[in-house]
Protein backbone atom coordinates (compact mmCIF):
# COMPACT_ATOMS: atom_id res chain seq x y z
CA UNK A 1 0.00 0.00 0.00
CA UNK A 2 2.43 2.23 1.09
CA UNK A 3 4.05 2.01 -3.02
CA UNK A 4 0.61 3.22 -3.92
CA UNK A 5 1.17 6.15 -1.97
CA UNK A 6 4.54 7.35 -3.59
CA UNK A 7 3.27 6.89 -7.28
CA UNK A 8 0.06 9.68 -6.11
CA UNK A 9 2.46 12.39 -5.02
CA UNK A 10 5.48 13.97 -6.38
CA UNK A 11 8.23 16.78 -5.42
CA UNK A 12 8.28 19.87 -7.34
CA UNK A 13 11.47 20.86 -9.07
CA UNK A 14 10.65 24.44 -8.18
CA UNK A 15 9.45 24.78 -4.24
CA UNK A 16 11.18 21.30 -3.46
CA UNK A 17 7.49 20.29 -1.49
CA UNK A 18 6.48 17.02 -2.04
CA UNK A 19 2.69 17.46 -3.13
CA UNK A 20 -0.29 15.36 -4.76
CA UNK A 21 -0.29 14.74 -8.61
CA UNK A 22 -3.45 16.73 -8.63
CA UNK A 23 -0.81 19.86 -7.94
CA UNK A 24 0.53 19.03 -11.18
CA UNK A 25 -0.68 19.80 -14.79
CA UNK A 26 -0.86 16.80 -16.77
CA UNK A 27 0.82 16.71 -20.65
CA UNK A 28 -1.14 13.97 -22.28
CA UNK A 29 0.96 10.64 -20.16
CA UNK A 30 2.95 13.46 -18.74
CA UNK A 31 2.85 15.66 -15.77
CA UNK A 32 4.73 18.87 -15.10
CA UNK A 33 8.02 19.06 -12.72
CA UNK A 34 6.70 22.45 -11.47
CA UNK A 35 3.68 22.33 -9.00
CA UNK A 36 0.37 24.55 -10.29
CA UNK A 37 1.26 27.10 -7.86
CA UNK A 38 4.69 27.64 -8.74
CA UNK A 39 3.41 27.74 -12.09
CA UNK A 40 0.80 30.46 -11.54
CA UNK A 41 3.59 32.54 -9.63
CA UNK A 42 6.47 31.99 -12.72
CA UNK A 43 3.39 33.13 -14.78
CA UNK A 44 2.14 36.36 -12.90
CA UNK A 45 6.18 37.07 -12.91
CA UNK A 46 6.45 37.38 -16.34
CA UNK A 47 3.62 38.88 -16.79
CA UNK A 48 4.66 42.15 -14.82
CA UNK A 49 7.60 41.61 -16.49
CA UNK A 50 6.41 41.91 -19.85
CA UNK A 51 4.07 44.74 -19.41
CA UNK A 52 7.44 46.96 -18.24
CA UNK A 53 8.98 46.03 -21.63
CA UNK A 54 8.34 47.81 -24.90
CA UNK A 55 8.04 45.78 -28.24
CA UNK A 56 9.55 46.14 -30.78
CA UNK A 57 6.46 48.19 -32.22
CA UNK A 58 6.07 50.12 -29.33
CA UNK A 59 9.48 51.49 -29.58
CA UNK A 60 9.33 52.52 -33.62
CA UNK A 61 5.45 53.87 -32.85
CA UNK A 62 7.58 56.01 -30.12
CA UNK A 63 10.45 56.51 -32.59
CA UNK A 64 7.85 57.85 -35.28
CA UNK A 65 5.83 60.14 -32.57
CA UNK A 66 9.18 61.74 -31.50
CA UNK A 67 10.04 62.30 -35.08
CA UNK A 68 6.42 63.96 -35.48
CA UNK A 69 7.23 65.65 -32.23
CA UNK A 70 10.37 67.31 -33.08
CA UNK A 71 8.94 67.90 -36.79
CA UNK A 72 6.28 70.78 -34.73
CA UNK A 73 8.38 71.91 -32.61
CA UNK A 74 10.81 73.00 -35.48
CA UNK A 75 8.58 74.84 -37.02
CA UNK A 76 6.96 76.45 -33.98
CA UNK A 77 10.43 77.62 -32.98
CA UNK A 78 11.01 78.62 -36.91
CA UNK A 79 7.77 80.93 -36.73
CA UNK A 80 8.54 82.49 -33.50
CA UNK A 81 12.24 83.47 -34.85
CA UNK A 82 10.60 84.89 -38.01
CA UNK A 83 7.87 87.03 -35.36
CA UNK A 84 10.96 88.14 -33.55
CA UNK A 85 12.58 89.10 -36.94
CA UNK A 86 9.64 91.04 -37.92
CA UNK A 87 9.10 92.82 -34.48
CA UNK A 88 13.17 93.52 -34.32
CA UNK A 89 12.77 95.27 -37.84
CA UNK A 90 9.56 97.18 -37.34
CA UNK A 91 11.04 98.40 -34.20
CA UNK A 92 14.47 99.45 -36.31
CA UNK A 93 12.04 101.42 -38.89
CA UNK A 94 10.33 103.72 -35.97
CA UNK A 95 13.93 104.95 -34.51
């Protein structure tokens, strides 16, 4: 009986806790090495970590806005230097 026993549980390669093969997911004959809740935590892990990183597309969509970005403020900065030009020679034509 007590062979029985062993065959129903299992240690998991992750928390090292010996736990019931009901703990485990099964792979077809298979079962995992890592528990279900070890599992869940490796999963909510690289979850957060993911959502910190930007993709690939994220970082040419923020390339692109930038571009657009510095694209304005060019030619905000060009029409304020051409006010400024027209304001320095108005004032020049009154002295």
């Amino acid at each position: 009986m007590a062979e029985f026993d062993n065959l129903s549980k299992k240690i998991c390669t992750t928390c090292l806790v010996e736990q019931p093969m009901s703990d485990f997911y099964s792979k077809g004959s298979r079962t995992d090495s890592a528990c279900k809740s070890c599992i869940k935590k490796k999963r909510q892990t690289t979850y957060v970590a993911s959502k910190n990183q930007l993709s690939p597309d994220d970082i040419e969509r923020l390339k692109q806005t930038l571009d657009l970005l510095a694209e304005f403020e060019l030619k905000r900065l060009e029409r304020i230097e051409k006010e400024l030009d027209d304001v320095i020679a108005r004032a020049s034509h009154r002295v």
